[in-house]
Protein backbone atom coordinates (compact mmCIF):
# COMPACT_ATOMS: atom_id res chain seq x y z
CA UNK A 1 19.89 -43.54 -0.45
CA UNK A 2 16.39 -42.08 -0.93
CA UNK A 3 17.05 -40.00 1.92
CA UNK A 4 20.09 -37.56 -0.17
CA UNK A 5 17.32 -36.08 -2.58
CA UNK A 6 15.11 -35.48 0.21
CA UNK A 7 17.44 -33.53 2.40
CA UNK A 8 18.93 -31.52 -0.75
CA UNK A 9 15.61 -30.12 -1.84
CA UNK A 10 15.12 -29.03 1.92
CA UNK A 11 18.94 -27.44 2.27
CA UNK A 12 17.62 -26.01 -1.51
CA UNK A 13 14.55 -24.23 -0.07
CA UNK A 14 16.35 -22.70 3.18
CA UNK A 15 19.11 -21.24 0.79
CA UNK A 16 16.27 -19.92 -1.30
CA UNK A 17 14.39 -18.27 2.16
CA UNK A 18 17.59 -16.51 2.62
CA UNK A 19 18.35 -15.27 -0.48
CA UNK A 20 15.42 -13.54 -1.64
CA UNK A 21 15.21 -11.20 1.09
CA UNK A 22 19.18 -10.48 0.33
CA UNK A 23 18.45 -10.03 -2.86
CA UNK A 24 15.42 -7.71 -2.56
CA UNK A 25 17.69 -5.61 -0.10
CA UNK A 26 20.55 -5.28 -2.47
CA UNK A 27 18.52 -4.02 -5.72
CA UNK A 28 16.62 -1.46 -3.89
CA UNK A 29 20.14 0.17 -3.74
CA UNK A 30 19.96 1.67 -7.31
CA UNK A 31 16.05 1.81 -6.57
CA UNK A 32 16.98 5.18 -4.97
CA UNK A 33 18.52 8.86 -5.99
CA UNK A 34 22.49 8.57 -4.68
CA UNK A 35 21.15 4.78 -3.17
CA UNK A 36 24.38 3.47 -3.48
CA UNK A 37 26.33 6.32 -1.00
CA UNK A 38 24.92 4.82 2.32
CA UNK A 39 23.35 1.41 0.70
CA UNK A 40 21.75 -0.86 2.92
CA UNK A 41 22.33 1.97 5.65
CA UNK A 42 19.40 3.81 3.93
CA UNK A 43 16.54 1.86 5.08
CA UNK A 44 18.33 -0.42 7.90
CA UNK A 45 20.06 0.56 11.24
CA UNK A 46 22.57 -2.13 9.83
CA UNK A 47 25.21 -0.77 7.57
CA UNK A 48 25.15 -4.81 5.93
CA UNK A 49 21.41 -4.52 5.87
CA UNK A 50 19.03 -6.90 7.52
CA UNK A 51 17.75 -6.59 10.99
CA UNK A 52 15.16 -3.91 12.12
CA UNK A 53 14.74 -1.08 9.62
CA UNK A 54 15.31 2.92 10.39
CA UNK A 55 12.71 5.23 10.15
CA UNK A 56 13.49 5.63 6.54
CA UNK A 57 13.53 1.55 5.98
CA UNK A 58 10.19 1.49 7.54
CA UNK A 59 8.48 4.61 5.57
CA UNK A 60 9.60 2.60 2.25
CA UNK A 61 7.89 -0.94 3.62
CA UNK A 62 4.88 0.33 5.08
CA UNK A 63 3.87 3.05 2.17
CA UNK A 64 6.48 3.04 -0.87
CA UNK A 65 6.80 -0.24 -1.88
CA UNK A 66 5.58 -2.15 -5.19
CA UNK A 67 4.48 -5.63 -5.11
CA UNK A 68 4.93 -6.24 -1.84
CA UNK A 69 7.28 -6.89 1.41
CA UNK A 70 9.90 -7.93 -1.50
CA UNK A 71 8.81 -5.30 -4.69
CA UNK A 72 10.77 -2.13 -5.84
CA UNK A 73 10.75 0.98 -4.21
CA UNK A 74 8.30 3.27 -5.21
CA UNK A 75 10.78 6.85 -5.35
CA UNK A 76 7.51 9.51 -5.49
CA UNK A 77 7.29 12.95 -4.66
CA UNK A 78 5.19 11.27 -1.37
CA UNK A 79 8.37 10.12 0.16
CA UNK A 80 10.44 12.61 -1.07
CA UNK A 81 8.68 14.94 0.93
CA UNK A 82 8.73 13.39 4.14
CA UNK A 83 11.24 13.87 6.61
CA UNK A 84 11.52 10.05 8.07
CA UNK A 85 13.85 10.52 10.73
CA UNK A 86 12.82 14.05 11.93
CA UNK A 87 15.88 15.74 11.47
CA UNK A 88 14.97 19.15 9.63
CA UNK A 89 15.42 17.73 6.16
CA UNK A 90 13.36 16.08 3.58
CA UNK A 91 14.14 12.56 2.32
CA UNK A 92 14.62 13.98 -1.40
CA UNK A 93 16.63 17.05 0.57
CA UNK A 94 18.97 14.48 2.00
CA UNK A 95 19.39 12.53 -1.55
CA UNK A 96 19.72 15.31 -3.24
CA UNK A 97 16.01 14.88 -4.97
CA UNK A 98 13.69 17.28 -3.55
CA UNK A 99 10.63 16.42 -5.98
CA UNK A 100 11.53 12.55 -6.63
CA UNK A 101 12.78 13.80 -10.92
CA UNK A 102 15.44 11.28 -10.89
CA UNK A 103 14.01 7.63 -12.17
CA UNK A 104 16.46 4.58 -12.67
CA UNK A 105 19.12 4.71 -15.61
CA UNK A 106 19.50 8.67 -15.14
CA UNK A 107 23.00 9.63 -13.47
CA UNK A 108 23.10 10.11 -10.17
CA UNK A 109 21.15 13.63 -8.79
CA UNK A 110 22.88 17.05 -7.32
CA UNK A 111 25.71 16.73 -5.67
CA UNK A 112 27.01 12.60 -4.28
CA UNK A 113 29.46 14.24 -1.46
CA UNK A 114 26.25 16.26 -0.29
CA UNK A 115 24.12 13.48 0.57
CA UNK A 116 22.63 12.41 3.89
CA UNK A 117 21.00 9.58 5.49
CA UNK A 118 17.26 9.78 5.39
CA UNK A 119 17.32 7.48 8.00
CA UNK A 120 19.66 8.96 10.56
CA UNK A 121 18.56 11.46 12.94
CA UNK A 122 22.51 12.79 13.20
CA UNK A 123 22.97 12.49 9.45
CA UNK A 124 22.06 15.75 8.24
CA UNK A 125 23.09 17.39 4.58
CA UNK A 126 25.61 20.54 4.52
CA UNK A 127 24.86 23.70 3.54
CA UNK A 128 25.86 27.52 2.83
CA UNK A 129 25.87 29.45 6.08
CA UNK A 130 24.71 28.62 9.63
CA UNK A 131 21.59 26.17 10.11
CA UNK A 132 18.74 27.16 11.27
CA UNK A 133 16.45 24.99 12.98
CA UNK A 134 13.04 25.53 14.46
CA UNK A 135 11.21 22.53 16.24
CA UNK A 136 7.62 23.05 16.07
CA UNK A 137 4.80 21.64 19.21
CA UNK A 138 1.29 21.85 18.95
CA UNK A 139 0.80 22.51 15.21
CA UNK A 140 -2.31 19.97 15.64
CA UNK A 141 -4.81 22.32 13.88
CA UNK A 142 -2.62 22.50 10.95
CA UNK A 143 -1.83 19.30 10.50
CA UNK A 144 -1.95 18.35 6.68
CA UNK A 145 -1.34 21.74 5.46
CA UNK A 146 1.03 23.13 3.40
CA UNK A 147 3.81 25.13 5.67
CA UNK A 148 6.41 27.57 4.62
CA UNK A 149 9.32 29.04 5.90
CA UNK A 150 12.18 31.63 4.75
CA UNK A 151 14.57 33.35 6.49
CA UNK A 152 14.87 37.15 5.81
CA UNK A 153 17.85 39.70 6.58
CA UNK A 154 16.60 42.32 8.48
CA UNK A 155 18.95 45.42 7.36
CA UNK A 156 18.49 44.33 3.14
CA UNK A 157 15.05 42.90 3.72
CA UNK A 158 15.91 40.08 1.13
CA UNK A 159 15.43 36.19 1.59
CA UNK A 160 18.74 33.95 1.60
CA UNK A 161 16.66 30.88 2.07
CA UNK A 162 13.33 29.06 2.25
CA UNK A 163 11.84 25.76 2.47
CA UNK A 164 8.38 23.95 3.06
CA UNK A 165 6.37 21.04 4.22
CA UNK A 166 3.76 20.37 1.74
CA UNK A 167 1.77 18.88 4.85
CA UNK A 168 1.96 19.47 8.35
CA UNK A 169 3.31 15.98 9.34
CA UNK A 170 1.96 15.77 13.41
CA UNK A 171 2.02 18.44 16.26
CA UNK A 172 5.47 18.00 16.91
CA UNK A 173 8.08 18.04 14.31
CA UNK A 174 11.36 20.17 13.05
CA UNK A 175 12.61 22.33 10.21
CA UNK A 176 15.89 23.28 9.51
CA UNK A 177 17.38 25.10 6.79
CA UNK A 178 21.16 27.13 6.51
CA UNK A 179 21.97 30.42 5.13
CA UNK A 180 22.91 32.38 7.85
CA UNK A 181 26.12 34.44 8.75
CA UNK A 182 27.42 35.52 11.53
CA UNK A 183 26.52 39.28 12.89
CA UNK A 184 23.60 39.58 10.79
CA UNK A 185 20.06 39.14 12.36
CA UNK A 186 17.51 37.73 10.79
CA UNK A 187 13.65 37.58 10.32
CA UNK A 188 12.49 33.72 10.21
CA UNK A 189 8.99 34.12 8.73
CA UNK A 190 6.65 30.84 8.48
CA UNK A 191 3.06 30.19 7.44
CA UNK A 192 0.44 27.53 7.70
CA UNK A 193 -1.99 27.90 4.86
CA UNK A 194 -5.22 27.27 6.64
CA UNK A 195 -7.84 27.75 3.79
CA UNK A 196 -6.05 25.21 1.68
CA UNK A 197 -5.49 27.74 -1.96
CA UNK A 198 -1.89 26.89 -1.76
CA UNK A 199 -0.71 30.09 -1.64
CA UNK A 200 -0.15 32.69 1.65
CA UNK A 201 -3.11 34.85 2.31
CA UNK A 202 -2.71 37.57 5.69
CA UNK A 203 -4.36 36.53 8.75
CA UNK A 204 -6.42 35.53 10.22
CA UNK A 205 -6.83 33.98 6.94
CA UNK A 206 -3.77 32.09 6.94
CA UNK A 207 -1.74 31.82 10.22
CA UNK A 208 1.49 33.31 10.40
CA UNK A 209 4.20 33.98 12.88
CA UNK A 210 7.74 35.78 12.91
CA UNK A 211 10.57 35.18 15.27
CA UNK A 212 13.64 37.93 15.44
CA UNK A 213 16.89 36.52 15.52
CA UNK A 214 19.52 38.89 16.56
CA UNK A 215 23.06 38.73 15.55
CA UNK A 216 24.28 35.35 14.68
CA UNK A 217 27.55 34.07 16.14
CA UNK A 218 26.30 30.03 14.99
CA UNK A 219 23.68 27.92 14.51
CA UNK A 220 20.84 28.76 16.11
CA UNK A 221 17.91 26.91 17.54
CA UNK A 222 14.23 27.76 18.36
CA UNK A 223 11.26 26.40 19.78
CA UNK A 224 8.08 27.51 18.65
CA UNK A 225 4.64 26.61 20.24
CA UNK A 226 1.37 27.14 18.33
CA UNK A 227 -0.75 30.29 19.07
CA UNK A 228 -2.96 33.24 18.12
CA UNK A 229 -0.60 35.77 17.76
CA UNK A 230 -0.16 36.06 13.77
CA UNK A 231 1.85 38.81 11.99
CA UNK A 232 1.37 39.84 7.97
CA UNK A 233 4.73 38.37 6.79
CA UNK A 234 3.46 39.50 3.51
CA UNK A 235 5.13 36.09 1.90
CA UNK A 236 5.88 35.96 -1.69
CA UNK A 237 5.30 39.45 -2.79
CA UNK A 238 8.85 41.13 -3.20
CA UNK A 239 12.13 38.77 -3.04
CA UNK A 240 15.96 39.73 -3.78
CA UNK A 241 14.81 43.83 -3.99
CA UNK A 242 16.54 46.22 -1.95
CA UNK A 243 14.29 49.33 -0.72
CA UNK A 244 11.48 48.43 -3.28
CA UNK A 245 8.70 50.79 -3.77
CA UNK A 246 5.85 48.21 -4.69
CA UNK A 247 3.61 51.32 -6.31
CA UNK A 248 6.21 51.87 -8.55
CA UNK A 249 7.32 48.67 -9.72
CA UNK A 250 5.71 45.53 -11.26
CA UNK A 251 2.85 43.60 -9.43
CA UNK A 252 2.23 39.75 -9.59
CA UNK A 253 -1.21 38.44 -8.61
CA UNK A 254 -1.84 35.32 -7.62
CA UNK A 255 -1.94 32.70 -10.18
CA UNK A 256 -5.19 30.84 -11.21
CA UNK A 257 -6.01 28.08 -10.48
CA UNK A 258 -3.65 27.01 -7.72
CA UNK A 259 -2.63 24.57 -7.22
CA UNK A 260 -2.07 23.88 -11.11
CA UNK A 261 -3.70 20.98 -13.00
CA UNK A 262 -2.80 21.21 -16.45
CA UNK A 263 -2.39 25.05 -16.93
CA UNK A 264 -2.95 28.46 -14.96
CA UNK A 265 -2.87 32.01 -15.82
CA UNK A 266 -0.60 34.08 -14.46
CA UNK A 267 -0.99 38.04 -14.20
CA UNK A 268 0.70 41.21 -13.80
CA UNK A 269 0.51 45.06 -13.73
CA UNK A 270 3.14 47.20 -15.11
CA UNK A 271 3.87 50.90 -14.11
CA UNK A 272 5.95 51.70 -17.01
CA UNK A 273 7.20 49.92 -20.66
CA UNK A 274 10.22 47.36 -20.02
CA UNK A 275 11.54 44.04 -20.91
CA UNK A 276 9.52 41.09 -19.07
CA UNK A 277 10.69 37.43 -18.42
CA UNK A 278 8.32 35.31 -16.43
CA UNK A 279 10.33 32.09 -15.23
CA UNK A 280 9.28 29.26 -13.58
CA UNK A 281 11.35 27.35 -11.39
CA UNK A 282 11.69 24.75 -8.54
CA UNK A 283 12.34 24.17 -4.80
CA UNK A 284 16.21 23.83 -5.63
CA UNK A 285 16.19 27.27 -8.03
CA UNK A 286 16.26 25.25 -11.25
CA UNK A 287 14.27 27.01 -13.88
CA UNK A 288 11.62 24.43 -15.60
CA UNK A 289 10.09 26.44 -18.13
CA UNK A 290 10.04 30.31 -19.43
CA UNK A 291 6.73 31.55 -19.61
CA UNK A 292 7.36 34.66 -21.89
CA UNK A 293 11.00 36.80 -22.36
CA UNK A 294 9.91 40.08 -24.59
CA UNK A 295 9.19 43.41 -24.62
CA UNK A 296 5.56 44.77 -22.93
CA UNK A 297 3.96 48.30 -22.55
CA UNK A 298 2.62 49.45 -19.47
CA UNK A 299 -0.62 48.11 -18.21
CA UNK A 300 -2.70 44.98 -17.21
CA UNK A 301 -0.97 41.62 -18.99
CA UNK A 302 -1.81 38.09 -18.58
CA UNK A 303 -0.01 34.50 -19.52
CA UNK A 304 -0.93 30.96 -19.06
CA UNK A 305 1.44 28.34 -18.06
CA UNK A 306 0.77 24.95 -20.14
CA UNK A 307 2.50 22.32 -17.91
CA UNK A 308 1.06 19.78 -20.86
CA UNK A 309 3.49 21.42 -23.40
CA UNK A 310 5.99 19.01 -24.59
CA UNK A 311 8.94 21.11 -23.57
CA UNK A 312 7.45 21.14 -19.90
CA UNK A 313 5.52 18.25 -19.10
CA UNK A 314 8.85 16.06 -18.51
CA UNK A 315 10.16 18.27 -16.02
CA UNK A 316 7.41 19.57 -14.20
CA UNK A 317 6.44 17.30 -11.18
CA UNK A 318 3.83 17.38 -8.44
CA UNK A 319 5.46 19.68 -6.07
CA UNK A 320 6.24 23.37 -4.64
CA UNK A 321 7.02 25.58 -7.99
CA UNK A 322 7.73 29.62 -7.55
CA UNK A 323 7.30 31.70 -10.84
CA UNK A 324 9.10 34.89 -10.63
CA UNK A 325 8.18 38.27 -12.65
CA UNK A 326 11.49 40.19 -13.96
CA UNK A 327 10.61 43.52 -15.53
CA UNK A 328 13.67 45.84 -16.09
CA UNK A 329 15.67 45.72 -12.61
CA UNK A 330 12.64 44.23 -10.65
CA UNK A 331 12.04 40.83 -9.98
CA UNK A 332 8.74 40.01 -7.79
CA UNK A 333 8.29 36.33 -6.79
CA UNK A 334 5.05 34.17 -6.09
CA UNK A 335 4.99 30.11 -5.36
CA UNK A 336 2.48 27.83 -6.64
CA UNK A 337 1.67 23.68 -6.24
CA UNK A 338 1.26 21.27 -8.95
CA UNK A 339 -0.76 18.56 -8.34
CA UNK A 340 -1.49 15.26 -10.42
């Protein structure tokens, strides 16, 4: 008889062994943006969970987690930025959270029916056009720094699409972004910004590269191998203008400081009188905050960005921010990071 108790507190404690790492597993679900479209399948190679963890799962445990092997998920800008699985895409690309904005309790972020699998190499999100993918080797002296790509139609000159690594994760690794269509060739212009200002600066400064791709008939696919022969790509300085004469038009200097603590300055020449809107806005083209929208004369003007201003400082995240210039029918465009 003395021996029931016994054996129920033991059959008690296995139960409990087994539960908690259930349990940890199941709330971590809602612990991410769209968590509950591939569930368990996020972090494990199990769709029921348990079992070895995919590249994702193990990202989360070894970096991301708080309070241990059985805390919450830390969702940061961090591991929104990393692609786990080396597929092209971001983590917060493929939950539709680039710079980790969505906390627990909001709805769910972008779109649900456009989410991927961090985790899954062949789980990839869909996009407008043809993707574009370019697998990078030897990138070992830029490892940790920011990289940006866009691609650019040749005949218009305009960008259709961009994206960035905020560090160069190892040598080897893959970007992959859509916006292509078919019979048009493209320019796909990348940097690696080797002095660190966050910004693109002609080399030998910065190193940057161009590859020509002719006329598309589908995705396409590149290889590129680091070397020494750069091109100006002239990154940032006119976007979305067709046959732009820069002398006659608006021009946006760099902003200062950058990358942005608190506040910056941003300035800007005009030729002639017009109506000016500064906007800033974020990797996924949502505008955060408007920086002025009036009328200016010509000249030398100047206006500072407060990211602490209450009407900011809830949307603005650590992350890759452009702030574009519109001054009659010209637009110029420049990016900038925000740091903690």
């Amino acid at each position: 008889m003395k021996r029931l108790p016994i054996l129920f507190i033991i059959a008690a404690l296995v139960c409990i062994e087994f539960s908690l790492p259930l349990n940890a597993r199941e709330k971590r679900v809602d612990q991410l943006p769209n968590g509950g479209v591939d569930r368990c399948a996020n972090c494990h190679v199990s769709a029921g969970g348990g079992g070895p963890r995919n590249p994702f799962g193990e990202a989360v445990l070894n970096g991301f987690l708080n309070g241990g092997q059985f805390g919450d998920v830390n969702w940061v800008v961090g591991l929104a930025h990393l692609d786990s699985d080396n597929d092209g895409f971001m983590n917060g690309e493929e939950l539709q959270d680039l710079n980790a904005e969505w906390m627990m309790g909001d709805p769910a972020p972008g779109n649900p029916a456009l989410v991927s699998n961090p985790g899954e190499i062949g789980s990839i999100p869909n996009g407008d056009g043809a993707l574009f993918t370019l697998n990078f080797t030897d990138m070992t002296p830029h490892i940790g720094q920011l990289l940006e790509l866009r691609l650019v139609d040749v005949e218009t000159g305009m960008e259709v699409n961009s994206t960035f690594r905020p560090a160069v994760p190892a040598a080897t690794f893959k970007v992959a972004l859509y916006g292509l269509q078919e019979t048009r060739a493209y320019f796909a212009d990348f940097y690696a910004d080797l002095n660190g200002n966050g910004q693109y600066d002609p080399p030998p400064v910065d190193h940057a590269w161009r590859i020509e791709i002719p006329a598309v008939e589908g995705p396409v696919e590149e290889n590129f191998t680091h070397n020494t022969n750069f091109t100006d790509i002239r990154w940032g300085q006119i976007v979305g203008v067709d046959s732009f004469n820069e002398s006659e038009g608006p021009v946006l200097h760099a902003n200062y400081p950058n990358p942005v603590y608190g506040a910056t300055n941003i300035a800007f020449e005009l030729q002639s009188a017009a109506d000016v809107r500064i906007e800033i806005f974020d990797a996924r083209g949502q505008i955060v905050s408007v920086v002025m929208d009036g009328y200016l004369d010509a000249g030398h003007h100047s206006r500072i960005w407060d990211l602490r201003a209450a009407s900011d400082a809830a949307r603005v995240k650590p992350g890759i921010y452009f702030y574009r210039l519109k001054a009659g029918a010209r637009e110029v465009v420049r990016t900038m990071i925000v740091v903690e």
